[in-house]
PDB file of N, CA and C in Angstrom:
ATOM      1  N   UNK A   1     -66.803  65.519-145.398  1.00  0.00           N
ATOM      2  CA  UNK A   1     -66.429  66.868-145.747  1.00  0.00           C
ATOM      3  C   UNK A   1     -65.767  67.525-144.535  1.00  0.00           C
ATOM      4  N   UNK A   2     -64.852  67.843-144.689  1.00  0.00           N
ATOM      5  CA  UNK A   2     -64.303  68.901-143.925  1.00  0.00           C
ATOM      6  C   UNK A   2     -64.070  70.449-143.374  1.00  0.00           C
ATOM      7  N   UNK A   3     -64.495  70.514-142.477  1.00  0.00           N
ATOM      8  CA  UNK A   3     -64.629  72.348-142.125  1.00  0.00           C
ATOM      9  C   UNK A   3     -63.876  73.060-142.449  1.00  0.00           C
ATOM     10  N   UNK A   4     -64.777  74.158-143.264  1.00  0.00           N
ATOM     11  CA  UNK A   4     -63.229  74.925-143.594  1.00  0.00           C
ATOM     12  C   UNK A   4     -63.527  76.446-142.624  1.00  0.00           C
ATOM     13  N   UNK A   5     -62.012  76.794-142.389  1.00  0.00           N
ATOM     14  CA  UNK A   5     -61.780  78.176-141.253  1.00  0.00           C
ATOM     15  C   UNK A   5     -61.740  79.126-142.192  1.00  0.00           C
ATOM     16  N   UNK A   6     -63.102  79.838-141.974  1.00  0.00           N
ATOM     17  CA  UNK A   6     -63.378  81.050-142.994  1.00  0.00           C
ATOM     18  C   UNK A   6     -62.254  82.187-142.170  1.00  0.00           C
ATOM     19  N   UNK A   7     -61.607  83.020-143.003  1.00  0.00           N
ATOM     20  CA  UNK A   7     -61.004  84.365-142.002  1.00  0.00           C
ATOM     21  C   UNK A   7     -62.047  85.359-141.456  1.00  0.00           C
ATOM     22  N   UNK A   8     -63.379  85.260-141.574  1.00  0.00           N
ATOM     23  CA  UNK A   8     -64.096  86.045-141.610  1.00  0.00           C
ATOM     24  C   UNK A   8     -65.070  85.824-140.257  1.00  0.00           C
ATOM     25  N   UNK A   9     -65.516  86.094-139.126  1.00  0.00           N
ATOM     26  CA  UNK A   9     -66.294  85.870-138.567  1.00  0.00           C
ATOM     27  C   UNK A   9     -67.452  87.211-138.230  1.00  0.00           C
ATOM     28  N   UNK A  10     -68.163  87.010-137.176  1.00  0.00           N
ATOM     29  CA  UNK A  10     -69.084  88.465-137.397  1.00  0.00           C
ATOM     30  C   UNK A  10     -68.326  89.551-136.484  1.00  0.00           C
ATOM     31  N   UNK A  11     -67.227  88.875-135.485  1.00  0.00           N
ATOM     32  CA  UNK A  11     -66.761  89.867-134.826  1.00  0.00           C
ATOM     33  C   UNK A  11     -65.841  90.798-135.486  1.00  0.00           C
ATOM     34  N   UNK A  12     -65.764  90.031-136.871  1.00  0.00           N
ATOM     35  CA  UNK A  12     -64.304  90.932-137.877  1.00  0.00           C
ATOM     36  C   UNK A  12     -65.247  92.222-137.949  1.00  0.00           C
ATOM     37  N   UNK A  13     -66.851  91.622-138.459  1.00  0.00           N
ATOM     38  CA  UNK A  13     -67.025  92.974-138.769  1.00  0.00           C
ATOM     39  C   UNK A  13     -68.172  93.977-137.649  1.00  0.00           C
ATOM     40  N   UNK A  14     -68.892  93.787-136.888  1.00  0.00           N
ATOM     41  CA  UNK A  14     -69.629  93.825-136.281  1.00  0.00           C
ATOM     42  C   UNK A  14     -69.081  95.521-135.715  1.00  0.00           C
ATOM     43  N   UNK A  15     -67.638  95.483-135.547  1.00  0.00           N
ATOM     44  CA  UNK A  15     -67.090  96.673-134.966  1.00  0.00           C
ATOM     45  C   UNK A  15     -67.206  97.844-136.409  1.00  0.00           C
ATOM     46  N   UNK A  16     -67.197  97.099-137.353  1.00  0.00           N
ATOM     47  CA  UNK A  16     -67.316  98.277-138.308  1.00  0.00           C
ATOM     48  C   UNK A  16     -68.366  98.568-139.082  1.00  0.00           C
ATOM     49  N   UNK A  17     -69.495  98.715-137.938  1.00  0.00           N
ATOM     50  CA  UNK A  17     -70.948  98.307-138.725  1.00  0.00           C
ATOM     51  C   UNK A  17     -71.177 100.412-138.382  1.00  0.00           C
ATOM     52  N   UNK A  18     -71.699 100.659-139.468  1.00  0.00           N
ATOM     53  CA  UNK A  18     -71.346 102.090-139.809  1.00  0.00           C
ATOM     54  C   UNK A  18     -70.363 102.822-140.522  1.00  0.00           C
ATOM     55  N   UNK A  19     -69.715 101.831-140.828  1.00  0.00           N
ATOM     56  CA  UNK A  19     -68.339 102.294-141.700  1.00  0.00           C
ATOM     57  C   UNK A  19     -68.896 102.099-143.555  1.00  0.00           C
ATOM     58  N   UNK A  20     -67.406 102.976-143.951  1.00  0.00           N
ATOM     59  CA  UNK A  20     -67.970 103.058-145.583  1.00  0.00           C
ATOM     60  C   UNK A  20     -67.052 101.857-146.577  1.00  0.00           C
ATOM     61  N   UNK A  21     -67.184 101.259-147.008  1.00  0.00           N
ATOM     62  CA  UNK A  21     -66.483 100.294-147.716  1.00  0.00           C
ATOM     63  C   UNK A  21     -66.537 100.471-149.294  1.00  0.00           C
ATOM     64  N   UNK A  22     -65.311 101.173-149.828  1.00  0.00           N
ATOM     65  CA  UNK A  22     -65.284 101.894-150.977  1.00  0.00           C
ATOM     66  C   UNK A  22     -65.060 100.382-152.001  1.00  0.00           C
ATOM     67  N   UNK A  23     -65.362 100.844-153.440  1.00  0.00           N
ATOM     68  CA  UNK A  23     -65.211  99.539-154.625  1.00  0.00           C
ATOM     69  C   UNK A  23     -65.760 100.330-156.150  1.00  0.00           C
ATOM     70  N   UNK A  24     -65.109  99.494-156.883  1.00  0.00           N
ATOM     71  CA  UNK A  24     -65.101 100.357-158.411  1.00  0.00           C
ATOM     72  C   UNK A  24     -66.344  99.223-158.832  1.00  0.00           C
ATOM     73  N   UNK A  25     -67.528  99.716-159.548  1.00  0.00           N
ATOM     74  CA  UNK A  25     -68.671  99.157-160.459  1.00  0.00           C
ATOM     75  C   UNK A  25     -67.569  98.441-161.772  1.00  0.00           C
ATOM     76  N   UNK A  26     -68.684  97.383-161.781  1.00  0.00           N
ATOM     77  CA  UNK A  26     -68.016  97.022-163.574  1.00  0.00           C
ATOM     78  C   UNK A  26     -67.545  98.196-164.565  1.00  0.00           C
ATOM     79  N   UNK A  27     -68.400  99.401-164.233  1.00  0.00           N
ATOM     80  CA  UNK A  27     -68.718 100.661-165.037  1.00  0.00           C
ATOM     81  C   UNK A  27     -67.200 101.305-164.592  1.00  0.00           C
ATOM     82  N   UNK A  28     -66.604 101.420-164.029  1.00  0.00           N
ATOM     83  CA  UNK A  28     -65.277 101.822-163.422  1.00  0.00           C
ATOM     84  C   UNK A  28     -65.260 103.193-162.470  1.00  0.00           C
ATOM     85  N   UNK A  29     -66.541 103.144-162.254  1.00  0.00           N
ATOM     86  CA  UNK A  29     -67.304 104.274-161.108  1.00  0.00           C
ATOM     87  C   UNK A  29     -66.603 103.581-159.783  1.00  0.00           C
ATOM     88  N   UNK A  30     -65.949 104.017-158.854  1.00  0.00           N
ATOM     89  CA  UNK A  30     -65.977 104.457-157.591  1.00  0.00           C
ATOM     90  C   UNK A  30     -66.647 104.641-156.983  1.00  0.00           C
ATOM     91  N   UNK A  31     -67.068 103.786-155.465  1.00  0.00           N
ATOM     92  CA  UNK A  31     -68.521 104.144-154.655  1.00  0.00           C
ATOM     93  C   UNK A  31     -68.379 103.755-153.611  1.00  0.00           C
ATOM     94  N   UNK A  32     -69.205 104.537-152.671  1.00  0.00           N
ATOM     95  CA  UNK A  32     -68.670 104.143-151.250  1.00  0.00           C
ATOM     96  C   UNK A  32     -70.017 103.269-150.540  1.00  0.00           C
ATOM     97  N   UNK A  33     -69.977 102.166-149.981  1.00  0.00           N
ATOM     98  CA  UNK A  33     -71.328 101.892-149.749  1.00  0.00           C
ATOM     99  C   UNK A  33     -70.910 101.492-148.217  1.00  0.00           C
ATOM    100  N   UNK A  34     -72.220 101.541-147.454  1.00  0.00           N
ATOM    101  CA  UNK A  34     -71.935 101.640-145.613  1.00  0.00           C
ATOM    102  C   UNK A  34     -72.678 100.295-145.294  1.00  0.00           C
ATOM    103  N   UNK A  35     -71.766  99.884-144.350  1.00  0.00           N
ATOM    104  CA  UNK A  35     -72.084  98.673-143.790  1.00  0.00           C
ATOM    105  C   UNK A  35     -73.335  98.913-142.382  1.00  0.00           C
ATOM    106  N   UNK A  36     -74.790  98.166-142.925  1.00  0.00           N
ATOM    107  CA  UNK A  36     -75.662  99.334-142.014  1.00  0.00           C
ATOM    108  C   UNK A  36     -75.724  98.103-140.596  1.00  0.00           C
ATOM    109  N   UNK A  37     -75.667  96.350-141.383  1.00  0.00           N
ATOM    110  CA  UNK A  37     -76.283  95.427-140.036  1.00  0.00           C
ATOM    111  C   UNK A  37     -74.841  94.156-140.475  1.00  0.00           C
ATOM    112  N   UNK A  38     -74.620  93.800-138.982  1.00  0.00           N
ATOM    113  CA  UNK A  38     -73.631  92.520-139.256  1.00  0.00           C
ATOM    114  C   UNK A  38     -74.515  91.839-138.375  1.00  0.00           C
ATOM    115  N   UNK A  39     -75.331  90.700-138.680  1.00  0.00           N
ATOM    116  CA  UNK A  39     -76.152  90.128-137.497  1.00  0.00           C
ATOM    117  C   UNK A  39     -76.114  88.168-137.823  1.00  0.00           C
ATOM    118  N   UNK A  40     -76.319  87.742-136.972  1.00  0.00           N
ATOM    119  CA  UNK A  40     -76.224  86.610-137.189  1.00  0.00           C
ATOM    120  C   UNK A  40     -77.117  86.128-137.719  1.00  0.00           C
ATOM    121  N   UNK A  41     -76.819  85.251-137.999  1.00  0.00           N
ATOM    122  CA  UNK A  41     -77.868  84.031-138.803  1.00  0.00           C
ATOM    123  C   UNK A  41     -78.913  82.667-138.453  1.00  0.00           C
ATOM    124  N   UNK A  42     -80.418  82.829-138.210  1.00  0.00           N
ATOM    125  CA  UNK A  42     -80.832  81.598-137.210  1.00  0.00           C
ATOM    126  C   UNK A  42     -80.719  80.304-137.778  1.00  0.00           C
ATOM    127  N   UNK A  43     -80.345  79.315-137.167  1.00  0.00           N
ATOM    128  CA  UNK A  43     -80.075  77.843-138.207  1.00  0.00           C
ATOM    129  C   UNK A  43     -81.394  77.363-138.275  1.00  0.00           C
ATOM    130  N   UNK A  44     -82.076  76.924-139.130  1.00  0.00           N
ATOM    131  CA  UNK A  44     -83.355  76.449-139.294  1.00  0.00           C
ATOM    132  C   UNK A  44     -83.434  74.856-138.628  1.00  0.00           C
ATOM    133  N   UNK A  45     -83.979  74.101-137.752  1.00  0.00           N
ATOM    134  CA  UNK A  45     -84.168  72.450-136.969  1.00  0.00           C
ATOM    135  C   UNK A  45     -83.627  71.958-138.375  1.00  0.00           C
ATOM    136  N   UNK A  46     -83.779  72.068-139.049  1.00  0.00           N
ATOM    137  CA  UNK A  46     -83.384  70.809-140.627  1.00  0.00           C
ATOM    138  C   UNK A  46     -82.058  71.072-140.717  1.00  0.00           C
ATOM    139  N   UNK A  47     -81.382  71.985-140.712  1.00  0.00           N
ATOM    140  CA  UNK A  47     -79.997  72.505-140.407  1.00  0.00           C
ATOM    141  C   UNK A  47     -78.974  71.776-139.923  1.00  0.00           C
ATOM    142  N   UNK A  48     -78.177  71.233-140.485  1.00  0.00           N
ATOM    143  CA  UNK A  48     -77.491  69.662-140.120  1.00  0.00           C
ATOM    144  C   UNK A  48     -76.446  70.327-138.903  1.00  0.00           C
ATOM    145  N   UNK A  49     -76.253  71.805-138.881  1.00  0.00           N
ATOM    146  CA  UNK A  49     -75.264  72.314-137.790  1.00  0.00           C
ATOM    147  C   UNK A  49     -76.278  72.416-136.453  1.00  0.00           C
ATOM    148  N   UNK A  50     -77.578  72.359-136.315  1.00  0.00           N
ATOM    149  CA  UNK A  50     -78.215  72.023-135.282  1.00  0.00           C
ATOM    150  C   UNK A  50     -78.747  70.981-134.890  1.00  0.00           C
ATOM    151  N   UNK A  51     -77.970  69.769-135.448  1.00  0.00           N
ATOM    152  CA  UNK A  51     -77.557  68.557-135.022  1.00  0.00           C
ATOM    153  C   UNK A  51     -76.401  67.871-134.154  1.00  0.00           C
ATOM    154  N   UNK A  52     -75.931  68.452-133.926  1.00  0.00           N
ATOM    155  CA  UNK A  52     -74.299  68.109-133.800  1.00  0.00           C
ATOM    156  C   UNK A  52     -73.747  67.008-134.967  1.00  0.00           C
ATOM    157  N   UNK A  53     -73.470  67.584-136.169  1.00  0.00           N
ATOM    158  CA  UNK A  53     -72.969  67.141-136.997  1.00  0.00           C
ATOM    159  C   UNK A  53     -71.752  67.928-137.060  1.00  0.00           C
ATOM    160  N   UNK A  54     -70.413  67.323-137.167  1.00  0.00           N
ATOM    161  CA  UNK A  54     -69.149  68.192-137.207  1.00  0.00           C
ATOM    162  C   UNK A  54     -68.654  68.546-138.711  1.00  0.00           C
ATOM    163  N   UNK A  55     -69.432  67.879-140.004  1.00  0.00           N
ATOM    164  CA  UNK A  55     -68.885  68.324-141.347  1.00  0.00           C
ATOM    165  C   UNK A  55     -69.765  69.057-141.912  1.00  0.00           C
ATOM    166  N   UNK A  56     -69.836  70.272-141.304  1.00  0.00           N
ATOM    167  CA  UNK A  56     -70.675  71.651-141.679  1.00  0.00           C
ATOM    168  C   UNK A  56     -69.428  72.335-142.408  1.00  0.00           C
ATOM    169  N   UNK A  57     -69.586  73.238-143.253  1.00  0.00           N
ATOM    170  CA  UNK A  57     -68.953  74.492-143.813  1.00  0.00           C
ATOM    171  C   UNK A  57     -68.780  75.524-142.137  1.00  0.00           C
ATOM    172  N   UNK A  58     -69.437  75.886-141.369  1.00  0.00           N
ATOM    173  CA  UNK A  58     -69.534  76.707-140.729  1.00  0.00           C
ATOM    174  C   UNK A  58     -70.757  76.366-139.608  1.00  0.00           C
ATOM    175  N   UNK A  59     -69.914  77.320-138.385  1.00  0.00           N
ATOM    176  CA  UNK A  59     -70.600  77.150-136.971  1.00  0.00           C
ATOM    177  C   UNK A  59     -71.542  78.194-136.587  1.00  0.00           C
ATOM    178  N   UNK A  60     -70.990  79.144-137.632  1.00  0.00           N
ATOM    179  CA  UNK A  60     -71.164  80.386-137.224  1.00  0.00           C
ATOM    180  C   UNK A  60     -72.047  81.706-137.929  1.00  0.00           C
ATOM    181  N   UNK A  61     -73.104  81.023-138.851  1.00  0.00           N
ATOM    182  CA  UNK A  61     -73.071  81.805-139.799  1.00  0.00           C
ATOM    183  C   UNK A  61     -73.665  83.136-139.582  1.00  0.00           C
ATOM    184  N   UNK A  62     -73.526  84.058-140.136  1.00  0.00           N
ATOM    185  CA  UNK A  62     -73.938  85.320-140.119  1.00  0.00           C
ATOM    186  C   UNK A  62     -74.067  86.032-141.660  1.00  0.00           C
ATOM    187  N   UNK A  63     -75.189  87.361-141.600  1.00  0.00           N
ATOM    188  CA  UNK A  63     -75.065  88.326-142.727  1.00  0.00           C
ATOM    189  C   UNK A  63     -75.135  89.559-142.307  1.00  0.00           C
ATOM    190  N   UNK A  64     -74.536  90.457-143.694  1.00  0.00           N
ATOM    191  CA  UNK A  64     -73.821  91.586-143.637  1.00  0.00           C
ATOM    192  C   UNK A  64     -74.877  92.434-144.505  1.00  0.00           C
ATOM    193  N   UNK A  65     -75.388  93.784-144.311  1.00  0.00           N
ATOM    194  CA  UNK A  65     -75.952  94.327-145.260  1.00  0.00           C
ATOM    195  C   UNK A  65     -75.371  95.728-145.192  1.00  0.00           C
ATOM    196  N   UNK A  66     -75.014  96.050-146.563  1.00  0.00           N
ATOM    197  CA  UNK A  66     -74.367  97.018-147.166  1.00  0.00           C
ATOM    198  C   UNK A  66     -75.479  97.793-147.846  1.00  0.00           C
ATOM    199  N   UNK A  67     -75.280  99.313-147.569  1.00  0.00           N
ATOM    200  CA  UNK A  67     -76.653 100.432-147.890  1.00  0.00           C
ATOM    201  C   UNK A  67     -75.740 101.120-148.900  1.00  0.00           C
ATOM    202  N   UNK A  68     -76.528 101.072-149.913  1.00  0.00           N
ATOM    203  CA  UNK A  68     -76.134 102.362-150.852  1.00  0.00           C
ATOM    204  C   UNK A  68     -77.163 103.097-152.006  1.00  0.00           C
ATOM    205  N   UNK A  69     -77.203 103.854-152.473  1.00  0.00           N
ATOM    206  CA  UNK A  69     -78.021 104.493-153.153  1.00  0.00           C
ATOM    207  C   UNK A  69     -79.240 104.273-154.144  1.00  0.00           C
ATOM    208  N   UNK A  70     -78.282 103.131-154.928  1.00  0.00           N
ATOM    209  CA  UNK A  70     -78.939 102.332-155.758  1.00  0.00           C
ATOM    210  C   UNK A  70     -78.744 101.096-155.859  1.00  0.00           C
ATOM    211  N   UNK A  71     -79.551 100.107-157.189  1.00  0.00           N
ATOM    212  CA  UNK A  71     -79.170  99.106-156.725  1.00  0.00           C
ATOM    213  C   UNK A  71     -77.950  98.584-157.393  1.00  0.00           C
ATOM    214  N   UNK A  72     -76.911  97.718-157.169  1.00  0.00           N
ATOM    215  CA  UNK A  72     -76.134  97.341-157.725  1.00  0.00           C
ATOM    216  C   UNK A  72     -76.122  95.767-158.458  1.00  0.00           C
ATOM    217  N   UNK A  73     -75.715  95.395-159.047  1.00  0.00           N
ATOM    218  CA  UNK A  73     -75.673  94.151-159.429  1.00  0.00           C
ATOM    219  C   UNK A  73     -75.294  93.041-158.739  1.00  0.00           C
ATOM    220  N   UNK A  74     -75.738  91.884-158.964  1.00  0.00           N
ATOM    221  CA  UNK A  74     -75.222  90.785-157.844  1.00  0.00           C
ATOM    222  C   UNK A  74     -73.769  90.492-158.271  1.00  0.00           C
ATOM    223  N   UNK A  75     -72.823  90.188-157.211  1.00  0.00           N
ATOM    224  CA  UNK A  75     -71.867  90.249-157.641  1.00  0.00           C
ATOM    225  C   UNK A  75     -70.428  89.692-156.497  1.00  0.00           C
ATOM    226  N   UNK A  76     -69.533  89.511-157.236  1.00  0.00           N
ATOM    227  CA  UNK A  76     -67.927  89.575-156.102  1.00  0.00           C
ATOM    228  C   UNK A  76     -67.625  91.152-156.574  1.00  0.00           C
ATOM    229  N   UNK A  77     -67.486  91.862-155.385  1.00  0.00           N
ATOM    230  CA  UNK A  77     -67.257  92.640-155.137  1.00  0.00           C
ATOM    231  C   UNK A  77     -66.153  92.977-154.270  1.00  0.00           C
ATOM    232  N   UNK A  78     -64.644  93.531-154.323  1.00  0.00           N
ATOM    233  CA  UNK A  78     -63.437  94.127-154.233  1.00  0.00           C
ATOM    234  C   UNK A  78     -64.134  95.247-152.737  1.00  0.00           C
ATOM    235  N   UNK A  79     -63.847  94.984-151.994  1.00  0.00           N
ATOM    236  CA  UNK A  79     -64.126  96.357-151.011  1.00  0.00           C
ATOM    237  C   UNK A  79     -63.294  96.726-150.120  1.00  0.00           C
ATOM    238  N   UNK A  80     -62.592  98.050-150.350  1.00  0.00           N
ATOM    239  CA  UNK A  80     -61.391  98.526-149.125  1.00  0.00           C
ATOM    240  C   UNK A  80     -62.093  99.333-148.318  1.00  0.00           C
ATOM    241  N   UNK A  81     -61.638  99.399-146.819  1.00  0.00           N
ATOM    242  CA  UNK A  81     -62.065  99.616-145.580  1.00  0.00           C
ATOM    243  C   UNK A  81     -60.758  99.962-145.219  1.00  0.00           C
ATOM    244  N   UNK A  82     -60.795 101.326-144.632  1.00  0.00           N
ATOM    245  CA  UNK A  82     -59.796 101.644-144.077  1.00  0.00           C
ATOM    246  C   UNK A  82     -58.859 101.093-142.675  1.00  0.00           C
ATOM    247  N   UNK A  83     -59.922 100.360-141.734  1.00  0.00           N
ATOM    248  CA  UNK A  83     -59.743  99.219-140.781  1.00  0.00           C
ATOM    249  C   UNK A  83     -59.846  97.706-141.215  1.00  0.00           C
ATOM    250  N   UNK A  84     -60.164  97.335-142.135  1.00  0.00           N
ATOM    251  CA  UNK A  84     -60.155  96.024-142.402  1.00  0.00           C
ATOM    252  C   UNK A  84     -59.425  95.703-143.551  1.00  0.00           C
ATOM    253  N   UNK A  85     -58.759  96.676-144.555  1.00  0.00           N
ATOM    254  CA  UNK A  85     -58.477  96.861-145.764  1.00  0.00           C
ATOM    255  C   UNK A  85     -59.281  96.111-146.594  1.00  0.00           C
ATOM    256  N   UNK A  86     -58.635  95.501-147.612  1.00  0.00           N
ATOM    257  CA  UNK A  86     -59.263  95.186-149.077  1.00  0.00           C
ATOM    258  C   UNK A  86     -60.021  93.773-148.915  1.00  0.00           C
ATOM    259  N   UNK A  87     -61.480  93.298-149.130  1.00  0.00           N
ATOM    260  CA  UNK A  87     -61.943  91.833-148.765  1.00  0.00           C
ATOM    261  C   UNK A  87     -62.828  91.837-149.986  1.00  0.00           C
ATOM    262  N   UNK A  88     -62.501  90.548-150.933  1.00  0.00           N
ATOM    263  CA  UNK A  88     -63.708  90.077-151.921  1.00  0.00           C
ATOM    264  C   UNK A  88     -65.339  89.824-151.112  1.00  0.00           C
ATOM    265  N   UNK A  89     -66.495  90.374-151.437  1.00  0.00           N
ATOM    266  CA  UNK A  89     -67.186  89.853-150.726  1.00  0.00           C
ATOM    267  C   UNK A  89     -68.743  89.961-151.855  1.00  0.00           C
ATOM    268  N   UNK A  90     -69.206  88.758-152.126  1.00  0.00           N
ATOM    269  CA  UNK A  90     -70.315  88.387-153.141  1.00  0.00           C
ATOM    270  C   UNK A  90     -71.670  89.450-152.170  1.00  0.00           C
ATOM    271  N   UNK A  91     -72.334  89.758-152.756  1.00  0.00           N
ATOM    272  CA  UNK A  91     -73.236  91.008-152.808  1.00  0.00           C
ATOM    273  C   UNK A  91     -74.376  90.550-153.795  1.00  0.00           C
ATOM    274  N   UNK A  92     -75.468  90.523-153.100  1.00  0.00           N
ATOM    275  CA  UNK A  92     -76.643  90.693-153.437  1.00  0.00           C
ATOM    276  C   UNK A  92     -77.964  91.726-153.326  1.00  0.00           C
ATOM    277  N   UNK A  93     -78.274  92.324-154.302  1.00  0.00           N
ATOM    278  CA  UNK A  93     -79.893  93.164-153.764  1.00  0.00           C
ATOM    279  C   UNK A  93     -80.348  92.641-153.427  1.00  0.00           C
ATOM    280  N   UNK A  94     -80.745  93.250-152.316  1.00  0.00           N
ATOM    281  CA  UNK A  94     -82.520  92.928-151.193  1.00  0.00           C
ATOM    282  C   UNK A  94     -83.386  93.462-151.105  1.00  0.00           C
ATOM    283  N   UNK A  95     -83.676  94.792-152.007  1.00  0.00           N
ATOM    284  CA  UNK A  95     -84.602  95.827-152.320  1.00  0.00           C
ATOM    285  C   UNK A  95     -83.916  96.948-150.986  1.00  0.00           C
ATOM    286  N   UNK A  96     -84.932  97.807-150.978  1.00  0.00           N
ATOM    287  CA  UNK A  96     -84.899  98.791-150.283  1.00  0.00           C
ATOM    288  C   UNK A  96     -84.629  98.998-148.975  1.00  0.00           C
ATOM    289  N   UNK A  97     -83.812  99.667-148.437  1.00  0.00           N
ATOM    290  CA  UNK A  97     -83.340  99.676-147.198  1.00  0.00           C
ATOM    291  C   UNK A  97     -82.786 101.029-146.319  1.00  0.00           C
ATOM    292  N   UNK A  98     -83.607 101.347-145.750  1.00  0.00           N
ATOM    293  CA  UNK A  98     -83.311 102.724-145.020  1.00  0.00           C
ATOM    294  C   UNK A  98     -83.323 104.076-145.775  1.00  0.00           C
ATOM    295  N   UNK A  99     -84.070 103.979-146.667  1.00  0.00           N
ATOM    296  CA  UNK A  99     -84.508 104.906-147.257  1.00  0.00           C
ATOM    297  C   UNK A  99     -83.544 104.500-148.715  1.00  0.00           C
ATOM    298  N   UNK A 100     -82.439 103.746-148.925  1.00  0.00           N
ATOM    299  CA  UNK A 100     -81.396 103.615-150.170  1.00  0.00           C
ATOM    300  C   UNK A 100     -81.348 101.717-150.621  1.00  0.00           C
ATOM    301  N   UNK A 101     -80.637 100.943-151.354  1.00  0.00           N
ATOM    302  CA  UNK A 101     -80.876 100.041-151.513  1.00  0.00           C
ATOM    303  C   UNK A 101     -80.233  99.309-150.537  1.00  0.00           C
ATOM    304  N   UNK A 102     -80.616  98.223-150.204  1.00  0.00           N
ATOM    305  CA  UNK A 102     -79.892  97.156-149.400  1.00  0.00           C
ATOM    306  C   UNK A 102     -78.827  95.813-150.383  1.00  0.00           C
ATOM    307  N   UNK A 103     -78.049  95.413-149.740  1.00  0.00           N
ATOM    308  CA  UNK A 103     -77.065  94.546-150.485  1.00  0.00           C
ATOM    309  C   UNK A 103     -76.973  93.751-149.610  1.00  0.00           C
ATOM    310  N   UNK A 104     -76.767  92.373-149.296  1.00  0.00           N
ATOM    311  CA  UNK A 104     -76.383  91.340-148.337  1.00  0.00           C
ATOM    312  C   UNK A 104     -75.054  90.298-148.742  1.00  0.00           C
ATOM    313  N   UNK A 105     -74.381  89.692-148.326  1.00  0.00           N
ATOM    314  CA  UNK A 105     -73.498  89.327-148.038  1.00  0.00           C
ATOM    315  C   UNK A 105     -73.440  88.117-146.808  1.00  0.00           C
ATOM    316  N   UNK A 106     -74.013  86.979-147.467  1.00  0.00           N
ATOM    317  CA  UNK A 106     -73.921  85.677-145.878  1.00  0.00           C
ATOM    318  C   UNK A 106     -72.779  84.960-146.295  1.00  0.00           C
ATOM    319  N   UNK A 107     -72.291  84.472-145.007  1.00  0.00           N
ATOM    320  CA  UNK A 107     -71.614  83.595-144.898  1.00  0.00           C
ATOM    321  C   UNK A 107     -71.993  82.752-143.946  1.00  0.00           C
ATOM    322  N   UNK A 108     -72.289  81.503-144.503  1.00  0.00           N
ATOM    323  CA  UNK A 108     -73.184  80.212-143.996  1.00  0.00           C
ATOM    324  C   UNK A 108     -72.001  79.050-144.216  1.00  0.00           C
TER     325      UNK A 108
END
């Protein structure tokens, strides 16, 4: 298998951790949800990338959690950022988070 070069690393977003990343619901609602943590990801010893194995998906993995009010559905989700513009990015609930719901987003 061969590595593939995600465009995405944590430094894309790490700078815009506090920012609002707007997207329309299935429902055709408009919503702005804030990017609260971009943090990396620990590889677990069974983890074939903490082997030195070179046909990993990724070197680098990290997750993203997105705060918003309620919860939303799991999903690909459309999100424009006024510094990063428009990025598909799959979204999951994680329950509760900072007083509003949490959403995550890994890339492994």
């Amino acid at each position: 298998m061969e590595s593939i070069q995600s465009p995405f690393i944590l430094d894309t977003f790490t700078p815009l951790v506090g920012e609002k990343f707007r997207t329309v619901t299935h429902t055709g609602e408009t919503i702005e949800l804030h990017l609260a943590e971009a943090e990396t990801i620990g590889l677990h010893k069974r983890d074939g990338r903490t082997r030195d194995k070179t046909n990993t998906l990724r070197k680098d993995p990290f997750s993203l959690i997105f705060s918003f009010n309620r919860m939303l559905s799991q999903g690909l989700y459309s999100l424009q950022n006024d510094t990063l513009g428009e990025v598909e990015i799959f979204l999951v609930p994680i329950g509760p988070f900072d007083g509003n719901w949490g959403h995550e987003a890994v890339f492994n």
